[in-house]
N, C-alpha and C. Protein backbone atom coordinates (compact mmCIF):
# COMPACT_ATOMS: atom_id res chain seq x y z
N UNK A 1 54.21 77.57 151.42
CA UNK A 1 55.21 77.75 150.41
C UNK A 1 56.57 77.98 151.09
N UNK A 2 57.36 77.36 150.56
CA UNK A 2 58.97 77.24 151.30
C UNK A 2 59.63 78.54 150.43
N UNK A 3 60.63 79.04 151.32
CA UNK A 3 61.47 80.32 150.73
C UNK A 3 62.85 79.71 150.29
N UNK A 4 63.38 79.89 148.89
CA UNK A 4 64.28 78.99 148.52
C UNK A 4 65.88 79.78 149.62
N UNK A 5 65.88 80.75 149.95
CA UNK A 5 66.60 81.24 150.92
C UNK A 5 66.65 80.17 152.18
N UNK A 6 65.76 80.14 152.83
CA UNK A 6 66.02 79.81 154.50
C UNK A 6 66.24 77.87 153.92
N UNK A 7 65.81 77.77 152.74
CA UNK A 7 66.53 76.40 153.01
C UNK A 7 67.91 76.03 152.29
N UNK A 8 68.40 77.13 152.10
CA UNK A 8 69.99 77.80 151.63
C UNK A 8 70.74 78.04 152.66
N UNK A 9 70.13 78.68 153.91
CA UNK A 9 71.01 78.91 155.58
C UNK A 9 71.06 77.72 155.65
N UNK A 10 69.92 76.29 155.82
CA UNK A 10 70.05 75.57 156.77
C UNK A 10 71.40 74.61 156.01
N UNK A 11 71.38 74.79 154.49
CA UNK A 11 72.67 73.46 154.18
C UNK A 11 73.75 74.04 154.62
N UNK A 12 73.76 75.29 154.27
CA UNK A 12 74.95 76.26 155.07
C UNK A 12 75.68 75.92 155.89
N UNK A 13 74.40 76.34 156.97
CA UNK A 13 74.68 75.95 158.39
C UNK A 13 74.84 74.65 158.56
N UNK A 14 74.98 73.36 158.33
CA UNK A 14 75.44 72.18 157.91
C UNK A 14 76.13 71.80 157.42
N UNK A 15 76.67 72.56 156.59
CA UNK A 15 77.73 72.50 155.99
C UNK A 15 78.96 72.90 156.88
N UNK A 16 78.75 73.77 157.28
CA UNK A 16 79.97 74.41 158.23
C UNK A 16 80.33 73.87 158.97
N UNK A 17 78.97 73.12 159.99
CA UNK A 17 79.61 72.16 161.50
C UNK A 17 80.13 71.00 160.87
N UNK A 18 79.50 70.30 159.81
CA UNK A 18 80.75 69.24 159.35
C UNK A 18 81.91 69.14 158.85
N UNK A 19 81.94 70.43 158.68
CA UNK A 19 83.62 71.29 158.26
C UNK A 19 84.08 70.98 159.27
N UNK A 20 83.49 71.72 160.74
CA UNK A 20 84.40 72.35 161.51
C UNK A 20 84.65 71.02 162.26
N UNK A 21 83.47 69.78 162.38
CA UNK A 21 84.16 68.58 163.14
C UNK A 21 85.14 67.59 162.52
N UNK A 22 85.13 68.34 161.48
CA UNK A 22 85.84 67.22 160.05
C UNK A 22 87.54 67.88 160.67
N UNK A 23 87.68 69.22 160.48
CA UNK A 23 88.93 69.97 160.89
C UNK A 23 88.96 69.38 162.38
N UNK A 24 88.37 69.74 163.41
CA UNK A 24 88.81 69.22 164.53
C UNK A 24 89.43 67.98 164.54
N UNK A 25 88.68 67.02 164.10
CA UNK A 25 89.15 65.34 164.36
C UNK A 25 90.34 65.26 163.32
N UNK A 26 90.58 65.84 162.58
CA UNK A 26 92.17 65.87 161.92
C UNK A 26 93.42 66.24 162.32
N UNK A 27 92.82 67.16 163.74
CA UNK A 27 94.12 68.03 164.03
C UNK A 27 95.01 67.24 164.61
N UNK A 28 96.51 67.29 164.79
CA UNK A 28 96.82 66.09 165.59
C UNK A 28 96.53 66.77 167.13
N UNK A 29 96.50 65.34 167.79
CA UNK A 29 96.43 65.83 169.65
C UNK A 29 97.80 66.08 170.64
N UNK A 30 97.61 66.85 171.04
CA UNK A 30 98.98 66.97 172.24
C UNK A 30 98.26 66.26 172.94
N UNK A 31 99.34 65.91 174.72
CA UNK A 31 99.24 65.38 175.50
C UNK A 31 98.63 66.18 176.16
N UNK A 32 97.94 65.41 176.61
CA UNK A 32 96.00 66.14 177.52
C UNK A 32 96.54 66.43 178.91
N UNK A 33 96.21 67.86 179.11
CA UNK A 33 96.79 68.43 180.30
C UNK A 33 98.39 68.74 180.40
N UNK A 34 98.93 68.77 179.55
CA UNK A 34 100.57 69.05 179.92
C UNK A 34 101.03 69.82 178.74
N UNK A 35 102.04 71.26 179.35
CA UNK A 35 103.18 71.70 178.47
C UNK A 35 104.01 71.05 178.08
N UNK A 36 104.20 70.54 176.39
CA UNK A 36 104.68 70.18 175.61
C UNK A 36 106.23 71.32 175.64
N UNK A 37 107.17 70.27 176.42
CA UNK A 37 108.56 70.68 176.32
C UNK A 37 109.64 71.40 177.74
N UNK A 38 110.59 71.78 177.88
CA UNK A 38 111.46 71.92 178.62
C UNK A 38 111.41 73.11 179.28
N UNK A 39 110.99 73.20 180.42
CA UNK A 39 111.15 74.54 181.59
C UNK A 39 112.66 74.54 182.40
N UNK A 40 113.65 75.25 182.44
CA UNK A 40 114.62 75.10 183.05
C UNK A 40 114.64 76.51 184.44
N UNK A 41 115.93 76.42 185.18
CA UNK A 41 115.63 77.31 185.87
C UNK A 41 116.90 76.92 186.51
N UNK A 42 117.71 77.95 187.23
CA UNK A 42 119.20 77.71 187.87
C UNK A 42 118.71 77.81 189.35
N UNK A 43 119.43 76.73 190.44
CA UNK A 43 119.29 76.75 191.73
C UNK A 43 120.57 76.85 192.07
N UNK A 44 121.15 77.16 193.71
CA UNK A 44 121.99 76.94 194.42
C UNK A 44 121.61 75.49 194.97
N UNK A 45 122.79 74.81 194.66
CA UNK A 45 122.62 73.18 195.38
C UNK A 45 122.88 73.38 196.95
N UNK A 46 123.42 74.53 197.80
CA UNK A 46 123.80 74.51 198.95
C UNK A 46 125.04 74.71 199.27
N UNK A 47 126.09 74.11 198.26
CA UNK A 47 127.27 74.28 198.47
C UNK A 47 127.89 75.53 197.87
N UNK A 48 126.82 76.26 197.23
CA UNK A 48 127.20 77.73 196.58
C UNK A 48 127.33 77.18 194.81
N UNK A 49 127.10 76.42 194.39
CA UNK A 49 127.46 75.80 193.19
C UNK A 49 125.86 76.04 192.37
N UNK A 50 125.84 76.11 191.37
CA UNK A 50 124.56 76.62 190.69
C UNK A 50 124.17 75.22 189.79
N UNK A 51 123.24 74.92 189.90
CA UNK A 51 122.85 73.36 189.28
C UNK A 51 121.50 74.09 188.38
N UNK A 52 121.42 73.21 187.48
CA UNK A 52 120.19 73.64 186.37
C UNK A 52 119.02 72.57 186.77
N UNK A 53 117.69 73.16 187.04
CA UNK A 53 116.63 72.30 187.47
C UNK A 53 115.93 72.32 186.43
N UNK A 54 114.98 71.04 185.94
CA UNK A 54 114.11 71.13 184.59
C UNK A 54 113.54 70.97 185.03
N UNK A 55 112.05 70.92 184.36
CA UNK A 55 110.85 69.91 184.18
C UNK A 55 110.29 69.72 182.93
N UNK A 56 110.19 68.86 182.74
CA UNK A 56 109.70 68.32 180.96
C UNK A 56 108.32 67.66 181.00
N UNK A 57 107.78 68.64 180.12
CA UNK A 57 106.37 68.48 179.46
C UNK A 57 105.81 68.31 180.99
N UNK A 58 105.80 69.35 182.18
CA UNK A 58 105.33 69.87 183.50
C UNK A 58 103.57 69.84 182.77
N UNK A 59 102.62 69.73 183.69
CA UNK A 59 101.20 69.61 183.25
C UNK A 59 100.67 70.96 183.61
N UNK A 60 100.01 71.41 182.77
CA UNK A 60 99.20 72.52 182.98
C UNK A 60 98.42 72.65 183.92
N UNK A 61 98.02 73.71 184.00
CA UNK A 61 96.93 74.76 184.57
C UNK A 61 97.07 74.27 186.59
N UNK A 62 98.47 73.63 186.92
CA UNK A 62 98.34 73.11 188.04
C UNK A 62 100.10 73.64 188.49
N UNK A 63 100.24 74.31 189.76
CA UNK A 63 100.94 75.10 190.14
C UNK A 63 101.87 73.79 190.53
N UNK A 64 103.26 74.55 190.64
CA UNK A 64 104.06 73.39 190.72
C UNK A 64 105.11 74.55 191.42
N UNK A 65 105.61 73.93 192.55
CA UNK A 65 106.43 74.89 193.91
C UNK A 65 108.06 73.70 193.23
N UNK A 66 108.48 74.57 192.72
CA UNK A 66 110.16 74.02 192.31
C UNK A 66 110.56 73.07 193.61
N UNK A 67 111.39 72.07 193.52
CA UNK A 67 111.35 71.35 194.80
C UNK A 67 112.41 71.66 195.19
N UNK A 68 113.87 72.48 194.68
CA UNK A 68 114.77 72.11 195.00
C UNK A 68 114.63 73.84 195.95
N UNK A 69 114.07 74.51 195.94
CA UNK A 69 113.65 75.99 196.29
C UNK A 69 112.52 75.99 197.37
N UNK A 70 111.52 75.04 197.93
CA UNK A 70 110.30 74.95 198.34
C UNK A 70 110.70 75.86 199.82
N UNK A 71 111.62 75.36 200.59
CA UNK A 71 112.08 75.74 201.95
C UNK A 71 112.61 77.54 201.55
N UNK A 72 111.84 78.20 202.37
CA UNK A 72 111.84 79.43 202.50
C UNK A 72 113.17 79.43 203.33
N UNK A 73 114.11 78.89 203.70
CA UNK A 73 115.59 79.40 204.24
C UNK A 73 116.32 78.98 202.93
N UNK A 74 116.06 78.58 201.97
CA UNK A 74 116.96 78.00 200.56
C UNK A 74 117.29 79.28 199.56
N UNK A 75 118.15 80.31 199.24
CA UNK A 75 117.67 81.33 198.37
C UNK A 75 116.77 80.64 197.37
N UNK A 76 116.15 81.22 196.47
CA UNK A 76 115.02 80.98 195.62
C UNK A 76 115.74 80.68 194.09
N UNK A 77 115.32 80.27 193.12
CA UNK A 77 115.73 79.82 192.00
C UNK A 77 115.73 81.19 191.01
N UNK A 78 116.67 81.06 189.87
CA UNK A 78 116.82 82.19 189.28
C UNK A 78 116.74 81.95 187.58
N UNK A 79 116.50 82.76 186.44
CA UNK A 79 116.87 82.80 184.94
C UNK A 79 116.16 81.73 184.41
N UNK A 80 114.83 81.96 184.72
CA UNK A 80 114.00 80.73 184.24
C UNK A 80 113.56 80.83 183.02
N UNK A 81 113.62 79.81 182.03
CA UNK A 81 113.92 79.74 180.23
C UNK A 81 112.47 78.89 180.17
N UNK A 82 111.46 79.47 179.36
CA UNK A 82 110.47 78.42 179.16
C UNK A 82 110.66 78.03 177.20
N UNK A 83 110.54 76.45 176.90
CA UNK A 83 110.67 76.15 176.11
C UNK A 83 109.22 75.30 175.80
N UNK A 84 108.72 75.55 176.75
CA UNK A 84 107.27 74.70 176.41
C UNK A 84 106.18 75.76 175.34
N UNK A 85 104.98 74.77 175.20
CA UNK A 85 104.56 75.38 173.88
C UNK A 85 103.46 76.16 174.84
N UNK A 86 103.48 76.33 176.39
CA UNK A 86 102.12 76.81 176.70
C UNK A 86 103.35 78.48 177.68
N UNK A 87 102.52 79.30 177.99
CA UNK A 87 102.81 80.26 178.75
C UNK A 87 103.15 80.28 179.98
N UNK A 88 104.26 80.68 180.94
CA UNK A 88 104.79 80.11 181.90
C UNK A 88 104.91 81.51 182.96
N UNK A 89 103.64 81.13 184.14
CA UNK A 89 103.59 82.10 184.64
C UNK A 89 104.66 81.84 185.73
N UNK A 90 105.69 82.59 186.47
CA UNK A 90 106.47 82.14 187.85
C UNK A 90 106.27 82.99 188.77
N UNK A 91 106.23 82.66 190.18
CA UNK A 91 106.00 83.55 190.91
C UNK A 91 106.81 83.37 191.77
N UNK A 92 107.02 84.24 192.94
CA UNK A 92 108.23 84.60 194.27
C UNK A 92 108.22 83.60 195.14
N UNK A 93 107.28 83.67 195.40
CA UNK A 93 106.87 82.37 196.38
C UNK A 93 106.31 80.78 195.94
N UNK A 94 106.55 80.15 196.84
CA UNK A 94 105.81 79.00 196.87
C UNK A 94 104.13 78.65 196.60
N UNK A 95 103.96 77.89 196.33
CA UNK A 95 102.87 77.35 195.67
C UNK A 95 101.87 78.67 195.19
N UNK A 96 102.55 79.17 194.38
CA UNK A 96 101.96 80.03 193.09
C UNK A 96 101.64 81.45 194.18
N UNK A 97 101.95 82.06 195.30
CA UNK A 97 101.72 83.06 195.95
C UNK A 97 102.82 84.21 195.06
N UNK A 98 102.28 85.19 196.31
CA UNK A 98 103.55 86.54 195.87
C UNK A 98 103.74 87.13 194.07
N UNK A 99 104.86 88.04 193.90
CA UNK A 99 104.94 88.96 193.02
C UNK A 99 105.04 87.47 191.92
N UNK A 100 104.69 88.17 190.56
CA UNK A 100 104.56 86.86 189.31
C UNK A 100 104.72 87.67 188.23
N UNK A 101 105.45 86.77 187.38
CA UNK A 101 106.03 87.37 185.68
C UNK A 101 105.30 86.20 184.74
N UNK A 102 105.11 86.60 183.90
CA UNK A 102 104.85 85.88 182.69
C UNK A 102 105.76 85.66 181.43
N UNK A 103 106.09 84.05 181.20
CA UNK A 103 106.87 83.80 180.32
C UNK A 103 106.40 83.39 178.85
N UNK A 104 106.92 84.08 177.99
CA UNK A 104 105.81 83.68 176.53
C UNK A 104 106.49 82.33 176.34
N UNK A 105 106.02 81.55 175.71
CA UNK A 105 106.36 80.28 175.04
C UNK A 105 107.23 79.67 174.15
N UNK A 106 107.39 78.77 173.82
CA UNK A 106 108.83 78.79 172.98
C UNK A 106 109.77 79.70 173.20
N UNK A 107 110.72 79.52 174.44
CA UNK A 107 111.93 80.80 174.26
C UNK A 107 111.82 81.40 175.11
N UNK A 108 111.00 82.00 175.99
CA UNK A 108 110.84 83.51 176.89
C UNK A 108 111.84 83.01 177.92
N UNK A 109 112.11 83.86 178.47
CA UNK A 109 113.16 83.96 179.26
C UNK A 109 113.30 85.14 180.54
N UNK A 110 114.33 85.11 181.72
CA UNK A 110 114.22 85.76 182.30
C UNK A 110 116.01 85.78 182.75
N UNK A 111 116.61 86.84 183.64
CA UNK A 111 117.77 86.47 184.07
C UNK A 111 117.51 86.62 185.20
N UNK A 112 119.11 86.68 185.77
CA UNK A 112 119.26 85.82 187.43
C UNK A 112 118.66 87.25 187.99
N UNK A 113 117.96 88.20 187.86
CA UNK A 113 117.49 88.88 188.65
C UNK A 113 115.93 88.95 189.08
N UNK A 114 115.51 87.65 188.63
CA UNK A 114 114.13 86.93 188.34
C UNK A 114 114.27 85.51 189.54
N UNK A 115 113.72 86.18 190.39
CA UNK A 115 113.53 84.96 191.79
C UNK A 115 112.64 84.25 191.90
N UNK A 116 112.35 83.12 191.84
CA UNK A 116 111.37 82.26 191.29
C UNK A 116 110.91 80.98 192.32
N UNK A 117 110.19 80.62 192.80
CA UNK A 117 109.80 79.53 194.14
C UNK A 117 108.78 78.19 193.06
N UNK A 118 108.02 78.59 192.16
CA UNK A 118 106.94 78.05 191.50
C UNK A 118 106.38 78.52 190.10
N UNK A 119 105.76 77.69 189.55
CA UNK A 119 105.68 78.11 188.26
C UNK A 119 104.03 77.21 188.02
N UNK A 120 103.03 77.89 187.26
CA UNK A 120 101.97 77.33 186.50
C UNK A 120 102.21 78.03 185.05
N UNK A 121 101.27 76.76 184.23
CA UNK A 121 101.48 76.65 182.60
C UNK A 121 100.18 76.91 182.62
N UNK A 122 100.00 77.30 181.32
CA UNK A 122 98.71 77.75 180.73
C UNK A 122 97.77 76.72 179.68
């Protein structure tokens, strides 16, 4: 004899995962592997002159050493603005080493007392 209950979980439970793949495959997609939008950050070009360095829609979860800053005799980059939609960790040093801040998304920000060599997205 069948229990009119447990065959009440199972449409349930069927019911739900075709919800939830129905919602998934609707959502729209970002670009696979990359922060969606504009990381900026101020360098010295050398001549003492302050130039603005970007990177747009930079790819996630993969450390990225600022190029114009990489050489440890270059002072380091400063007031780094994250406009991307993912979290923007920066750190002191080169290729993601040393002291590190976290930038929230859309907007976070830092000023020129924020020394910066590299940056990974979340």
């Amino acid at each position: 004899m069948r229990r009119p209950g447990r065959l009440r979980r199972s449409v349930t439970a069927v019911a739900t995962a075709v919800g939830a793949l129905a919602l998934a495959v609707g959502l729209p997609a970002s670009p696979a592997g990359a922060a969606t939008g504009p990381f900026s950050y101020v360098y010295d070009d050398g001549t003492g002159t302050p130039r603005l360095g970007l990177l747009d829609d930079p790819p996630s979860r993969e450390c990225i050493t600022l190029p114009e800053v990489a050489d440890p005799a270059v002072p380091p980059a400063h007031t780094p603005r994250n406009y991307t939609g993912s979290t923007a960790t920066v750190f002191a040093g080169a290729d993601c080493t040393g002291d590190y801040f976290n930038l929230r998304p859309n907007g976070g920000h830092a000023s020129e007392r924020l020394k910066v060599r590299s940056v990974v997205f979340s």
